[in-house]
PDB file of N, CA and C in Angstrom:
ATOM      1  N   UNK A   1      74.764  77.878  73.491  1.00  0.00           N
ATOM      2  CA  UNK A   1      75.941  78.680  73.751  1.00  0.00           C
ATOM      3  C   UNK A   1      76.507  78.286  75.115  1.00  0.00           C
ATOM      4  N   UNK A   2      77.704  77.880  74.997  1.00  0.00           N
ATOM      5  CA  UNK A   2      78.298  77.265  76.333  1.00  0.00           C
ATOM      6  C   UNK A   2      78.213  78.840  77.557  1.00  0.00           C
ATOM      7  N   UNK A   3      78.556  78.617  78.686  1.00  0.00           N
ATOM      8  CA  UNK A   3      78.235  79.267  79.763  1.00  0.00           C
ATOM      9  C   UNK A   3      79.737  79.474  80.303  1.00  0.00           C
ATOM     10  N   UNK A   4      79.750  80.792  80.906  1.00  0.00           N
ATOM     11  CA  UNK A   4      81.127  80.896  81.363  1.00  0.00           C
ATOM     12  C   UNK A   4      81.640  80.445  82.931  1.00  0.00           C
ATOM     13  N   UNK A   5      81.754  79.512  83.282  1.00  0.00           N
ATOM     14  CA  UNK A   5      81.815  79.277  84.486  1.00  0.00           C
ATOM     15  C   UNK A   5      82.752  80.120  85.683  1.00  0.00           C
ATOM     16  N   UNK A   6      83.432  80.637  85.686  1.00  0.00           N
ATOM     17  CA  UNK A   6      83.991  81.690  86.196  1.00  0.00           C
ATOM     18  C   UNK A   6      83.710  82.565  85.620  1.00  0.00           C
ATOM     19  N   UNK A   7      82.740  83.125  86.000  1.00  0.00           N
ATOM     20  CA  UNK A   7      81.989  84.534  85.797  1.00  0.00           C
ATOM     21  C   UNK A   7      82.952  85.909  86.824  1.00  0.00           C
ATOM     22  N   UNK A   8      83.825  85.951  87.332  1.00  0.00           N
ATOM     23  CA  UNK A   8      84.296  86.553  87.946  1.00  0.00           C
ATOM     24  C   UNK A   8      85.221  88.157  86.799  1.00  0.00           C
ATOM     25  N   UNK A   9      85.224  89.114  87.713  1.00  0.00           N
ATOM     26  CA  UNK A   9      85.377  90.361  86.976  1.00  0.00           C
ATOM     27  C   UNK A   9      86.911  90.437  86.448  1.00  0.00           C
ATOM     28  N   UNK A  10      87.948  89.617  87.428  1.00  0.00           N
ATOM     29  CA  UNK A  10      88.880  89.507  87.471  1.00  0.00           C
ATOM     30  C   UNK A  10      89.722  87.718  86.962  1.00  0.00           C
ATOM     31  N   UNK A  11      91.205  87.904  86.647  1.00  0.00           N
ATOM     32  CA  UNK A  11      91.710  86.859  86.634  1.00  0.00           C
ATOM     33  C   UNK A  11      92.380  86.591  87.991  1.00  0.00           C
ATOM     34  N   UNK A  12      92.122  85.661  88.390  1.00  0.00           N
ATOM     35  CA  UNK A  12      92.630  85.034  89.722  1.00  0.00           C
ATOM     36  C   UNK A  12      93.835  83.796  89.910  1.00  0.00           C
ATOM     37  N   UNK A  13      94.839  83.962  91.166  1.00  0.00           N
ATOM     38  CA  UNK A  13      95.412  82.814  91.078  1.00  0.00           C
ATOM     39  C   UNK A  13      94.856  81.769  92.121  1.00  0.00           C
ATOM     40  N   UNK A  14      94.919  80.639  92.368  1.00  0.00           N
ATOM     41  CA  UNK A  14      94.494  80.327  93.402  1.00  0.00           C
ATOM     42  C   UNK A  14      95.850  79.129  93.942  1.00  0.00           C
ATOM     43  N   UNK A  15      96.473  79.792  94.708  1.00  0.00           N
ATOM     44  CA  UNK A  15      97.571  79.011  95.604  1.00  0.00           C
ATOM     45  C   UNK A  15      98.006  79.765  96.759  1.00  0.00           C
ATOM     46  N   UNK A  16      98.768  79.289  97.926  1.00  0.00           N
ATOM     47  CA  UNK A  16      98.815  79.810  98.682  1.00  0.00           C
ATOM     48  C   UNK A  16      99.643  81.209  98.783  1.00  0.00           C
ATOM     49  N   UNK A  17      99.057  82.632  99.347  1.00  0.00           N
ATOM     50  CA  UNK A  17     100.576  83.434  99.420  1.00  0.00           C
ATOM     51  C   UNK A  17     100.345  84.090 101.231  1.00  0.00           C
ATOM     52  N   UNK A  18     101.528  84.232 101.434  1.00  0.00           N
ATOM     53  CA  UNK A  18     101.796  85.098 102.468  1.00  0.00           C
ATOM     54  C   UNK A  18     101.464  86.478 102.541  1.00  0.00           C
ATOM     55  N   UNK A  19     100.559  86.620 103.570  1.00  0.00           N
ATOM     56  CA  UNK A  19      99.712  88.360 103.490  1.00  0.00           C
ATOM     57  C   UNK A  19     100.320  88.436 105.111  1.00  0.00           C
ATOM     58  N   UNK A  20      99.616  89.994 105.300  1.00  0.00           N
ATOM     59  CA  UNK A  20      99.897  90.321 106.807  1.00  0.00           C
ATOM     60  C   UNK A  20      98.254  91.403 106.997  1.00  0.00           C
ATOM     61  N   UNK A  21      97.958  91.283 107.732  1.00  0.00           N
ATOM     62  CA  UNK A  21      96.515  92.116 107.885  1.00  0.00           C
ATOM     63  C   UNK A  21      96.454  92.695 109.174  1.00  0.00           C
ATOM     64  N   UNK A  22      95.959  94.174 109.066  1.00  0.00           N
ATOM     65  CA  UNK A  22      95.676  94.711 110.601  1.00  0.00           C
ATOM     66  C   UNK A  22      94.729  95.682 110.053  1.00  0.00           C
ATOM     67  N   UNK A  23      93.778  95.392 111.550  1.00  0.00           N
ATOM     68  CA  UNK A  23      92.234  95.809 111.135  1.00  0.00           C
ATOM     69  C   UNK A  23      92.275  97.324 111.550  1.00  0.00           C
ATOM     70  N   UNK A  24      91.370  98.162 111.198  1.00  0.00           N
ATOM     71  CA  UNK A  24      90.867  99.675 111.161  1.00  0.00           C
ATOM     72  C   UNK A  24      89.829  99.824 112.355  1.00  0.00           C
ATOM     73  N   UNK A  25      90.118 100.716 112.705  1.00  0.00           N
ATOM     74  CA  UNK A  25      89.064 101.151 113.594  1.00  0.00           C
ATOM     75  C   UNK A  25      88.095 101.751 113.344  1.00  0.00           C
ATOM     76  N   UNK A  26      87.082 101.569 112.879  1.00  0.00           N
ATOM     77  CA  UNK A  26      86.075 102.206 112.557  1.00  0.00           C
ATOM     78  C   UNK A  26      86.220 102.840 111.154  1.00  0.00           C
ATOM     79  N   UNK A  27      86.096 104.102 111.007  1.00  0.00           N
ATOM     80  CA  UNK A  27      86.605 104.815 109.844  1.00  0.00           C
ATOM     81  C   UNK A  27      87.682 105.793 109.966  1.00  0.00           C
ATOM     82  N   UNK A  28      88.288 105.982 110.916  1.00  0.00           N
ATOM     83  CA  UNK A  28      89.490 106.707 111.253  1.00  0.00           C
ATOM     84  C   UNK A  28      90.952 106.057 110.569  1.00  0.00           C
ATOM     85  N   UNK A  29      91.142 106.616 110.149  1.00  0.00           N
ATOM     86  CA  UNK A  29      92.026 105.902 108.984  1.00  0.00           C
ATOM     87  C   UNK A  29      93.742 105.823 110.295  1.00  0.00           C
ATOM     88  N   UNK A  30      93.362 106.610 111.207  1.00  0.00           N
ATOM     89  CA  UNK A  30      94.669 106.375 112.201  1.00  0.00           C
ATOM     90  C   UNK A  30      94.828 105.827 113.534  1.00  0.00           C
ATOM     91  N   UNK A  31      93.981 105.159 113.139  1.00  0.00           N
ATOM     92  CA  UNK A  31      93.752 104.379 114.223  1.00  0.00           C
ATOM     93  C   UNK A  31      93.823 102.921 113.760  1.00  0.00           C
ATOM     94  N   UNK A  32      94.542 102.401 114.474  1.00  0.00           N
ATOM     95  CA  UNK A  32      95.055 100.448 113.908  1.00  0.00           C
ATOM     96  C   UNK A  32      94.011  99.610 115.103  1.00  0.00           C
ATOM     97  N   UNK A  33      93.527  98.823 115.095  1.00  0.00           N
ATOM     98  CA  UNK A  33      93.046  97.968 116.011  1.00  0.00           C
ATOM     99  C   UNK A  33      93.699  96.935 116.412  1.00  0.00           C
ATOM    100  N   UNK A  34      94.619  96.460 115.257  1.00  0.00           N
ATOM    101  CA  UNK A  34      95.554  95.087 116.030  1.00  0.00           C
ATOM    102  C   UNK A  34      96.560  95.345 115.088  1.00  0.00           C
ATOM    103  N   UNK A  35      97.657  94.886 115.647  1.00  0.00           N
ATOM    104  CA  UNK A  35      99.022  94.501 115.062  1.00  0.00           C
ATOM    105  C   UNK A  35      99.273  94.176 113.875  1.00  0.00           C
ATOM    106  N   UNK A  36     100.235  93.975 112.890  1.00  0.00           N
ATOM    107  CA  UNK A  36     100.164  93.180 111.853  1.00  0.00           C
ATOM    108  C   UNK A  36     100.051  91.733 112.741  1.00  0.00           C
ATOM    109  N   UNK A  37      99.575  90.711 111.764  1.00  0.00           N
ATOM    110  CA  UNK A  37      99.060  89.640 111.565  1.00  0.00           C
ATOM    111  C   UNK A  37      98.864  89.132 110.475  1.00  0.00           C
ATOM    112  N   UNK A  38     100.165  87.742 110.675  1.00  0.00           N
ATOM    113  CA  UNK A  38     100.011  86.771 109.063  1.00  0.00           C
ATOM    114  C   UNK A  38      98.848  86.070 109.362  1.00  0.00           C
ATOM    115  N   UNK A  39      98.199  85.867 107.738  1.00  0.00           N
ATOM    116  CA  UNK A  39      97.039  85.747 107.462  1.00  0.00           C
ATOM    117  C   UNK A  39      97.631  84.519 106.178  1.00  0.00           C
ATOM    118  N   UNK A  40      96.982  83.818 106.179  1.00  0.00           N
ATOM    119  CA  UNK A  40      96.884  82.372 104.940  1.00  0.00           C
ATOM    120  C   UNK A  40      95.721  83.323 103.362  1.00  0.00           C
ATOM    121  N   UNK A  41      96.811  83.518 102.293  1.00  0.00           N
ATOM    122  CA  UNK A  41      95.752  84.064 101.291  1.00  0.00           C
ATOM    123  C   UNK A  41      95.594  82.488 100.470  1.00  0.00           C
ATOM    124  N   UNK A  42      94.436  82.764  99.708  1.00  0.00           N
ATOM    125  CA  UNK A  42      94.246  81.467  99.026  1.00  0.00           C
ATOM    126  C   UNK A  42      93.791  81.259  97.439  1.00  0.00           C
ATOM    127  N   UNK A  43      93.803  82.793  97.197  1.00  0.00           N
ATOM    128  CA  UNK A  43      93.199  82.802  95.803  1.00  0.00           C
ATOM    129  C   UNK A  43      93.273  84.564  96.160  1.00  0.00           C
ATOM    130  N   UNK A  44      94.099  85.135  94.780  1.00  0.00           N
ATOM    131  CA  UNK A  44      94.299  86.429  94.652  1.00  0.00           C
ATOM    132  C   UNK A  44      93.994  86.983  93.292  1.00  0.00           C
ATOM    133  N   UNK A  45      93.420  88.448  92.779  1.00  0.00           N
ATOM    134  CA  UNK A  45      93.541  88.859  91.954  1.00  0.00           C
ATOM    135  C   UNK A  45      93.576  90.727  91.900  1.00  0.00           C
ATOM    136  N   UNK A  46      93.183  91.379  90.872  1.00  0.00           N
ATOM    137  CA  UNK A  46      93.728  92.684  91.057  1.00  0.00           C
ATOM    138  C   UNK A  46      92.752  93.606  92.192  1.00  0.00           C
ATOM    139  N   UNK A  47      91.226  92.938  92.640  1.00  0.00           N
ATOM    140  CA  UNK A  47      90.167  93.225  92.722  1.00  0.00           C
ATOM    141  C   UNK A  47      90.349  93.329  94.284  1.00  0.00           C
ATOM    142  N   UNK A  48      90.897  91.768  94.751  1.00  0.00           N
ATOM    143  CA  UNK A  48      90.950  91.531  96.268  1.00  0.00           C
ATOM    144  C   UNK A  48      91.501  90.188  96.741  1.00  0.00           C
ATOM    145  N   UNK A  49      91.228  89.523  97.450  1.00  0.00           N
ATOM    146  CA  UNK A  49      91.687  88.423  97.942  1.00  0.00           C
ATOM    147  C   UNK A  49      91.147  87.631  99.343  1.00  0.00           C
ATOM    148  N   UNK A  50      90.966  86.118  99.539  1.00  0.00           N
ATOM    149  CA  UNK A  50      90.467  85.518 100.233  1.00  0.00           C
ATOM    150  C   UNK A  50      91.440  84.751 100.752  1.00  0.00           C
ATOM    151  N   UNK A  51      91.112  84.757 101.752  1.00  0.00           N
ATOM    152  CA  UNK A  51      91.899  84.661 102.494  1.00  0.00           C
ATOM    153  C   UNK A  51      91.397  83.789 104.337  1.00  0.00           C
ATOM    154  N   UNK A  52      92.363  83.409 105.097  1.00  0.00           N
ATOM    155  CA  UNK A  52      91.548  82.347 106.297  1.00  0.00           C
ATOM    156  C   UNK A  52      92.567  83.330 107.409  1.00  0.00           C
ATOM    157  N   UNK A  53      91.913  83.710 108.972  1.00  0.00           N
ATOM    158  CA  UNK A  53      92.233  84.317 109.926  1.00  0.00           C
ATOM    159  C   UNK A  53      91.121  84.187 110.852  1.00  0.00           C
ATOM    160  N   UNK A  54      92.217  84.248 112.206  1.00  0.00           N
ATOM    161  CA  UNK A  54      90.928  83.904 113.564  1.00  0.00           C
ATOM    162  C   UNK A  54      90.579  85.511 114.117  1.00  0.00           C
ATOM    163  N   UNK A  55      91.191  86.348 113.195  1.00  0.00           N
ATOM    164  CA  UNK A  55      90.019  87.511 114.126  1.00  0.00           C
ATOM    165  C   UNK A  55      88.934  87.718 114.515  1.00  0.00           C
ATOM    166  N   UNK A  56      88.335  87.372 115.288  1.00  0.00           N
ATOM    167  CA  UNK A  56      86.898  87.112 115.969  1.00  0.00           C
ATOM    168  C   UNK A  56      86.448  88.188 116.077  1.00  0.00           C
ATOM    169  N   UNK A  57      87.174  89.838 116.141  1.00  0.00           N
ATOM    170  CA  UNK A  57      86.274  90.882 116.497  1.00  0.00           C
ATOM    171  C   UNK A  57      86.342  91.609 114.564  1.00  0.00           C
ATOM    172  N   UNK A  58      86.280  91.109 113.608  1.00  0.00           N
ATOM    173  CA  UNK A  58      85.935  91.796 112.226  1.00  0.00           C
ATOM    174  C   UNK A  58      84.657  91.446 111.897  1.00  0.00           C
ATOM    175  N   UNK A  59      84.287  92.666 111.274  1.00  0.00           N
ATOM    176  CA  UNK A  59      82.874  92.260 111.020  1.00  0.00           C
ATOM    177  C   UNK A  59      82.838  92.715 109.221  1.00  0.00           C
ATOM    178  N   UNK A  60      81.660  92.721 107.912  1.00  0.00           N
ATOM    179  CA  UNK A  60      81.985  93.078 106.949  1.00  0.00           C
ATOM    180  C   UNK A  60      81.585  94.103 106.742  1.00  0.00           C
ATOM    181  N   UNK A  61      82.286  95.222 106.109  1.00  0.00           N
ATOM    182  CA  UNK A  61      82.599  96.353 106.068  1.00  0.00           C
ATOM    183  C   UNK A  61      83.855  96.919 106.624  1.00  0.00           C
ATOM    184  N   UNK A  62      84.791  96.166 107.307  1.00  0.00           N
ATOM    185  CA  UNK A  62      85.864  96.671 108.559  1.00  0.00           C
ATOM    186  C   UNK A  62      86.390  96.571 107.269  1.00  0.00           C
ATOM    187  N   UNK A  63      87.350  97.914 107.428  1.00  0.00           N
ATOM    188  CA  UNK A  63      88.644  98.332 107.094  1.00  0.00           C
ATOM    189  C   UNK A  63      89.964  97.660 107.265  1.00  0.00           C
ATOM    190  N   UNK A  64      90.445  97.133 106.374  1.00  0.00           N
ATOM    191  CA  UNK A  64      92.015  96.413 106.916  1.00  0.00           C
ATOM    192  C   UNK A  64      93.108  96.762 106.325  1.00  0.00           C
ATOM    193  N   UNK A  65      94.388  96.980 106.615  1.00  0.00           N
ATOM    194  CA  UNK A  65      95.414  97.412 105.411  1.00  0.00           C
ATOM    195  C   UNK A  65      96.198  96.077 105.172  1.00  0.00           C
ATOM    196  N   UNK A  66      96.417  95.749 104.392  1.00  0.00           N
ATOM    197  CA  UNK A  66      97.231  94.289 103.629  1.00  0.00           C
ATOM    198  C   UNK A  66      98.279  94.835 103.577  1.00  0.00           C
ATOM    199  N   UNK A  67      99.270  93.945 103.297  1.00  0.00           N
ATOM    200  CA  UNK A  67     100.815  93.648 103.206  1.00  0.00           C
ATOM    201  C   UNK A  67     100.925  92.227 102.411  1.00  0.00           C
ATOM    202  N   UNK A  68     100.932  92.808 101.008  1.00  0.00           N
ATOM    203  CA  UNK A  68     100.910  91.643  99.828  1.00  0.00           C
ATOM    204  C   UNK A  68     102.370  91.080  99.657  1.00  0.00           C
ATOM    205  N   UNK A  69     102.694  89.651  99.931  1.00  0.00           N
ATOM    206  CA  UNK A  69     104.224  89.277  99.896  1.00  0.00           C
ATOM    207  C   UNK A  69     103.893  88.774  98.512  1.00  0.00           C
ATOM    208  N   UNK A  70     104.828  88.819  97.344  1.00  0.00           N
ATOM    209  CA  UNK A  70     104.227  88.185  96.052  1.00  0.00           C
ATOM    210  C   UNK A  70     105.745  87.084  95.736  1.00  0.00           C
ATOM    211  N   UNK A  71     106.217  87.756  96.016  1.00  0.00           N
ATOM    212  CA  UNK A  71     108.026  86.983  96.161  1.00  0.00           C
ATOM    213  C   UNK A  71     109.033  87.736  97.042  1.00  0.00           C
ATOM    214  N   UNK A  72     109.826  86.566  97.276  1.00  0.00           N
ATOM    215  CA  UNK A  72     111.254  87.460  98.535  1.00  0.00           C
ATOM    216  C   UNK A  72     111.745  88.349  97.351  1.00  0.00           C
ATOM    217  N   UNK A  73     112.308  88.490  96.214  1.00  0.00           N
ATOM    218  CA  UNK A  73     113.041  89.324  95.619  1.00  0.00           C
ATOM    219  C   UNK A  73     111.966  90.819  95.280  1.00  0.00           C
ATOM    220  N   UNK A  74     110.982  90.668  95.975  1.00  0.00           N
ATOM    221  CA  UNK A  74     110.516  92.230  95.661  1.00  0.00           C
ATOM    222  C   UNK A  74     109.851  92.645  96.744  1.00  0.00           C
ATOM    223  N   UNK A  75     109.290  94.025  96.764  1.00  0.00           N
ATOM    224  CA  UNK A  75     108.994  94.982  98.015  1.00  0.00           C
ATOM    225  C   UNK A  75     107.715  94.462  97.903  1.00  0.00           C
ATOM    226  N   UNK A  76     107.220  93.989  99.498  1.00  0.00           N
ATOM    227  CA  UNK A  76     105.506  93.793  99.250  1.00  0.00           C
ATOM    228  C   UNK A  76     104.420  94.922  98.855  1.00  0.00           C
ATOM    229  N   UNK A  77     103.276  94.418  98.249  1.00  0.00           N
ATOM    230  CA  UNK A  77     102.076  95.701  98.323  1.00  0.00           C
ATOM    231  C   UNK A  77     101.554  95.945  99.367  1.00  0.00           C
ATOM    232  N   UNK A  78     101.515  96.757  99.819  1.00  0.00           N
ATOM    233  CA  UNK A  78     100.557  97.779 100.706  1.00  0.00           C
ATOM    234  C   UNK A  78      99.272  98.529  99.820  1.00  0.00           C
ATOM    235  N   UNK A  79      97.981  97.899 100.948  1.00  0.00           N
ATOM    236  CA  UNK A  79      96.559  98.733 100.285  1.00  0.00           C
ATOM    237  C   UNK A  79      96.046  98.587 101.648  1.00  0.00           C
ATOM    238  N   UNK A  80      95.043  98.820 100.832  1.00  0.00           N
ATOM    239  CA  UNK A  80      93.838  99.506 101.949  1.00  0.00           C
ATOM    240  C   UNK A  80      92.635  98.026 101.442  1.00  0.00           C
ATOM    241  N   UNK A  81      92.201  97.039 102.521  1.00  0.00           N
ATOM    242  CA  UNK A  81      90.591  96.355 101.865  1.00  0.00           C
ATOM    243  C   UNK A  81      89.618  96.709 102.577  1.00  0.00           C
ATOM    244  N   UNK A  82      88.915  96.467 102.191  1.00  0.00           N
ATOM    245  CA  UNK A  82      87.533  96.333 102.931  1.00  0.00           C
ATOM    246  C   UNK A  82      86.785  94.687 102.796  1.00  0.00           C
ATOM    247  N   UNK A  83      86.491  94.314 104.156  1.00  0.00           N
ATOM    248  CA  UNK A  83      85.802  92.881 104.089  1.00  0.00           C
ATOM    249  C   UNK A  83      84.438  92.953 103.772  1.00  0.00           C
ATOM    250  N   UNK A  84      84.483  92.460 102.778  1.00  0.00           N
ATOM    251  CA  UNK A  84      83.046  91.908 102.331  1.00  0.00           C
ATOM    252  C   UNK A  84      82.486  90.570 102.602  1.00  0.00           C
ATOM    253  N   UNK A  85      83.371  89.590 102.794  1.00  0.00           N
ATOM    254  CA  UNK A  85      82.403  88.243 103.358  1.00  0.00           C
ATOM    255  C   UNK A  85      83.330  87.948 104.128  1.00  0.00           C
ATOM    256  N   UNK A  86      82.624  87.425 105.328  1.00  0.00           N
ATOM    257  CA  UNK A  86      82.900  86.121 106.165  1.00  0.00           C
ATOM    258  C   UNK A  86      81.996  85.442 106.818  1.00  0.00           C
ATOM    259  N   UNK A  87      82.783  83.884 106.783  1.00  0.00           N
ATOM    260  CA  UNK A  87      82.213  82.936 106.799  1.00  0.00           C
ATOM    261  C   UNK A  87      82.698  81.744 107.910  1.00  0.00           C
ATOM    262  N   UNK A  88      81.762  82.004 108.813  1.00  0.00           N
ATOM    263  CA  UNK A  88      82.440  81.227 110.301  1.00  0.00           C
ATOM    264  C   UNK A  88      82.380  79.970 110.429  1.00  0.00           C
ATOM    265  N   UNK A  89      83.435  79.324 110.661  1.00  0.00           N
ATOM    266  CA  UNK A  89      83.736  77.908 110.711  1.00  0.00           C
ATOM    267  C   UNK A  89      82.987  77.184 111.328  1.00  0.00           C
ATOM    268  N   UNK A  90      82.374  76.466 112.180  1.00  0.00           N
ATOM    269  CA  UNK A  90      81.801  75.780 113.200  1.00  0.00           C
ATOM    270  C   UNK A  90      83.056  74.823 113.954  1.00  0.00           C
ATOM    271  N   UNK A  91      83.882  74.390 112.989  1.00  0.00           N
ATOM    272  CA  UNK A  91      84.826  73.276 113.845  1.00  0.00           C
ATOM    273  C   UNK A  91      86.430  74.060 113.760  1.00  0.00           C
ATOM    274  N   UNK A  92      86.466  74.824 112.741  1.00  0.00           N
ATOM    275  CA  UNK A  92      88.079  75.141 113.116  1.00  0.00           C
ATOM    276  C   UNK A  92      87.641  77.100 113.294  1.00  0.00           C
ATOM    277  N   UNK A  93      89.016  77.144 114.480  1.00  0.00           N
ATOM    278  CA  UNK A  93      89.103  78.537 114.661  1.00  0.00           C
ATOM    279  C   UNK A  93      89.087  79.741 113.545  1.00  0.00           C
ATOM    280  N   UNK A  94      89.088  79.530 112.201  1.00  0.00           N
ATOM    281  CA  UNK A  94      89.883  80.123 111.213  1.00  0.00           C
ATOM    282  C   UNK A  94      88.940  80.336 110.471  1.00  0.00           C
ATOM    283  N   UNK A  95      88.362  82.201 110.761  1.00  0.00           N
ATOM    284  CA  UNK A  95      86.996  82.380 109.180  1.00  0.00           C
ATOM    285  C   UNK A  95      87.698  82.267 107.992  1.00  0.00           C
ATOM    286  N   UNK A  96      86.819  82.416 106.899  1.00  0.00           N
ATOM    287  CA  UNK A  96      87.012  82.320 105.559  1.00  0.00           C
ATOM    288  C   UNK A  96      86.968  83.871 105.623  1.00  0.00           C
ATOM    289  N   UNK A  97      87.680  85.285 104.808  1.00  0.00           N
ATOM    290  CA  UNK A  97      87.653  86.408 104.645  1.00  0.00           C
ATOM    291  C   UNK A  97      87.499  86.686 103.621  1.00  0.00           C
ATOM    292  N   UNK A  98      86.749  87.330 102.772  1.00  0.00           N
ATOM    293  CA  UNK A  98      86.608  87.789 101.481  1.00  0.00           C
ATOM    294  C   UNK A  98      86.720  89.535 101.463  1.00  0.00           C
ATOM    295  N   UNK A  99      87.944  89.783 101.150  1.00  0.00           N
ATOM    296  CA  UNK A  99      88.259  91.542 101.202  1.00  0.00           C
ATOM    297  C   UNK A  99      88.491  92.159  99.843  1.00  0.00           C
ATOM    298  N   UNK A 100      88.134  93.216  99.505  1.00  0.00           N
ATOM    299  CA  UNK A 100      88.082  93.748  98.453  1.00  0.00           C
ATOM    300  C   UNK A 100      88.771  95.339  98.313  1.00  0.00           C
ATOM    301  N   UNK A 101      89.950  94.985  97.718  1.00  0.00           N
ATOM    302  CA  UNK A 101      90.899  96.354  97.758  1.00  0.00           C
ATOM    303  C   UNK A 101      90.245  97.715  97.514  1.00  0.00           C
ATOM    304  N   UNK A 102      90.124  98.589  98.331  1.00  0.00           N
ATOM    305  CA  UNK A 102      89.824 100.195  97.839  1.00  0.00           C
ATOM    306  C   UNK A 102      90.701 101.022  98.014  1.00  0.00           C
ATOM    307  N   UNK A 103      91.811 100.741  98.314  1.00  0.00           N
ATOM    308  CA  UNK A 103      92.690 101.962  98.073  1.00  0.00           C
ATOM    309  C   UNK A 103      94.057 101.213  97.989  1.00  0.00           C
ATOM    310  N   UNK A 104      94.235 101.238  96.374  1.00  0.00           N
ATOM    311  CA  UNK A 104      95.743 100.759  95.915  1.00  0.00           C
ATOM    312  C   UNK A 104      95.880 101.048  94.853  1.00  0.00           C
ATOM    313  N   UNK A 105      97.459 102.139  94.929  1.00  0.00           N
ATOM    314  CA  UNK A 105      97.690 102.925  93.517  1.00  0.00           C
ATOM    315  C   UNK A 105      97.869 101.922  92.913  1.00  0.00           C
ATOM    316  N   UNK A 106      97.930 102.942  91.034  1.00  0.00           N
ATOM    317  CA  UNK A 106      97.930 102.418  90.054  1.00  0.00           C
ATOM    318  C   UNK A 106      98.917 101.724  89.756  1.00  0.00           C
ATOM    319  N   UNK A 107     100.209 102.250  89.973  1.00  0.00           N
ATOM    320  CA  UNK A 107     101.173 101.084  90.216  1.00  0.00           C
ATOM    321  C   UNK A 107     101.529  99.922  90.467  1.00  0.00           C
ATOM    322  N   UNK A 108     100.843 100.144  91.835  1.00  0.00           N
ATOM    323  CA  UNK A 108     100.521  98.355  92.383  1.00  0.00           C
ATOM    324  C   UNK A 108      99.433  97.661  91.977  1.00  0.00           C
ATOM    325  N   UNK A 109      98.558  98.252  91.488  1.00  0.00           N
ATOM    326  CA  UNK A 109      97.904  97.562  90.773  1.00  0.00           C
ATOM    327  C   UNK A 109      98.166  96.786  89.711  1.00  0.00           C
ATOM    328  N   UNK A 110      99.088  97.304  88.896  1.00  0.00           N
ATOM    329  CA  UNK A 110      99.782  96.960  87.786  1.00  0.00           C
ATOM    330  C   UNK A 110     101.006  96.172  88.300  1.00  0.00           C
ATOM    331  N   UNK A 111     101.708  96.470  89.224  1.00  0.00           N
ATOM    332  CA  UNK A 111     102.495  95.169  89.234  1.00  0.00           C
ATOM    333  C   UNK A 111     101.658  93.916  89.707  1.00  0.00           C
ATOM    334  N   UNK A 112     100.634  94.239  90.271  1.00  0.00           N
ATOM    335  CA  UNK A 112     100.124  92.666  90.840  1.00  0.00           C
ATOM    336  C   UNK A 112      99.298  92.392  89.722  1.00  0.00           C
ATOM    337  N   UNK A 113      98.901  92.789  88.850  1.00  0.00           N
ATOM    338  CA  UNK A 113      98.055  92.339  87.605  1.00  0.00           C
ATOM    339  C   UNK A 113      99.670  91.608  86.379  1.00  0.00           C
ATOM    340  N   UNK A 114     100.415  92.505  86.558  1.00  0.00           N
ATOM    341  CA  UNK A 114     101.185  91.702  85.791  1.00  0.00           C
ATOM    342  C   UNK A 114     101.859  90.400  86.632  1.00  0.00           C
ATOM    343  N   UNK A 115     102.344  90.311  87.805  1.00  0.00           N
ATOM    344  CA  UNK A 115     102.966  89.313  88.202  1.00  0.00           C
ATOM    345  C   UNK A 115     101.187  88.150  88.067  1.00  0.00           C
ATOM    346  N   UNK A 116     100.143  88.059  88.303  1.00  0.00           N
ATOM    347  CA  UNK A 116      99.029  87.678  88.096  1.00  0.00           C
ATOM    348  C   UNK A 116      99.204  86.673  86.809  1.00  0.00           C
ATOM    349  N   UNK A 117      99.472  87.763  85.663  1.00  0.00           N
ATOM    350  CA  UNK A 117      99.526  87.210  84.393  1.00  0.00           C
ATOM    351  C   UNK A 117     100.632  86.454  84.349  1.00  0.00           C
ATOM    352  N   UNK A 118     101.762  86.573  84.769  1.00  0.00           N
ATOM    353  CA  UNK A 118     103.185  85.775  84.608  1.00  0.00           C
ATOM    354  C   UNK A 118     103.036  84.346  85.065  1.00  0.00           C
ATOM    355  N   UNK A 119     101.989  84.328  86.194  1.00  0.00           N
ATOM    356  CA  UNK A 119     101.619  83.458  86.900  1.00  0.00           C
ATOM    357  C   UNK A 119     100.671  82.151  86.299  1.00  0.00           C
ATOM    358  N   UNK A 120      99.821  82.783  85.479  1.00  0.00           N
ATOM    359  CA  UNK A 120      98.589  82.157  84.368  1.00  0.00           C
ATOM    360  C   UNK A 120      99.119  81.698  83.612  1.00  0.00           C
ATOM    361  N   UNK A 121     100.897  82.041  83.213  1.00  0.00           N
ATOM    362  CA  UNK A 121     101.003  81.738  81.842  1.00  0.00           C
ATOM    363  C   UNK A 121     102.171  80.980  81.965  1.00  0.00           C
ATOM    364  N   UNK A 122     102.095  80.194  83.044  1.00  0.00           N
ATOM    365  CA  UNK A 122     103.500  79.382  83.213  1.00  0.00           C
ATOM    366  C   UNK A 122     102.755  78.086  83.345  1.00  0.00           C
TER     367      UNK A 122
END
């Protein structure tokens, strides 16, 4: 029986998009730690997204709120992630981020699962 090689929970795209990220302070949901900040995404799906940034003070578990650009003709998503991996470069400034959305209505969920699919099927 062949093996599924993307074992992943989600369908993913993998090309570049324009995000914006600013980290949480702790667990205080009102408190911002840094500015927005464009961030390089590199592979997205409904779950979370990976993504490359030189924030040197995130650690995994930090709180971040995203600013999903998906195209100029529409309003970006706004959520809430949480980082689950990173992975420090040795030669370039720029970790690898692995964040995982926990707070993004159903809505946006659904538009980024459908623009997702529009995406797969072109």
């Amino acid at each position: 029986m062949p093996q599924d090689s993307n074992k992943r929970k989600f369908k993913r795209i993998n090309k570049p998009y324009a995000l914006k990220m600013r980290a949480r302070k702790g667990d205080d949901w009102s408190i911002t730690f840094h500015e927005w900040e464009s961030v390089v995404a590199m592979n997205l799906n409904v779950g979370g997204v990976f993504c490359y940034h030189a924030f040197n003070d995130l650690e995994v578990d930090s709180l971040v709120d995203l600013r999903i650009y998906l195209s100029r003709n529409s309003r970006p998503i706004d959520c809430v992630g949480k980082i689950i991996r990173i992975k420090k470069d040795p030669i370039s400034p720029l970790d690898e981020i692995a964040v995982s959305f926990v707070e993004m209505d159903d809505l946006k969920r659904e538009k980024l699962n459908k623009y997702i699919n529009n995406i797969l099927c072109e």
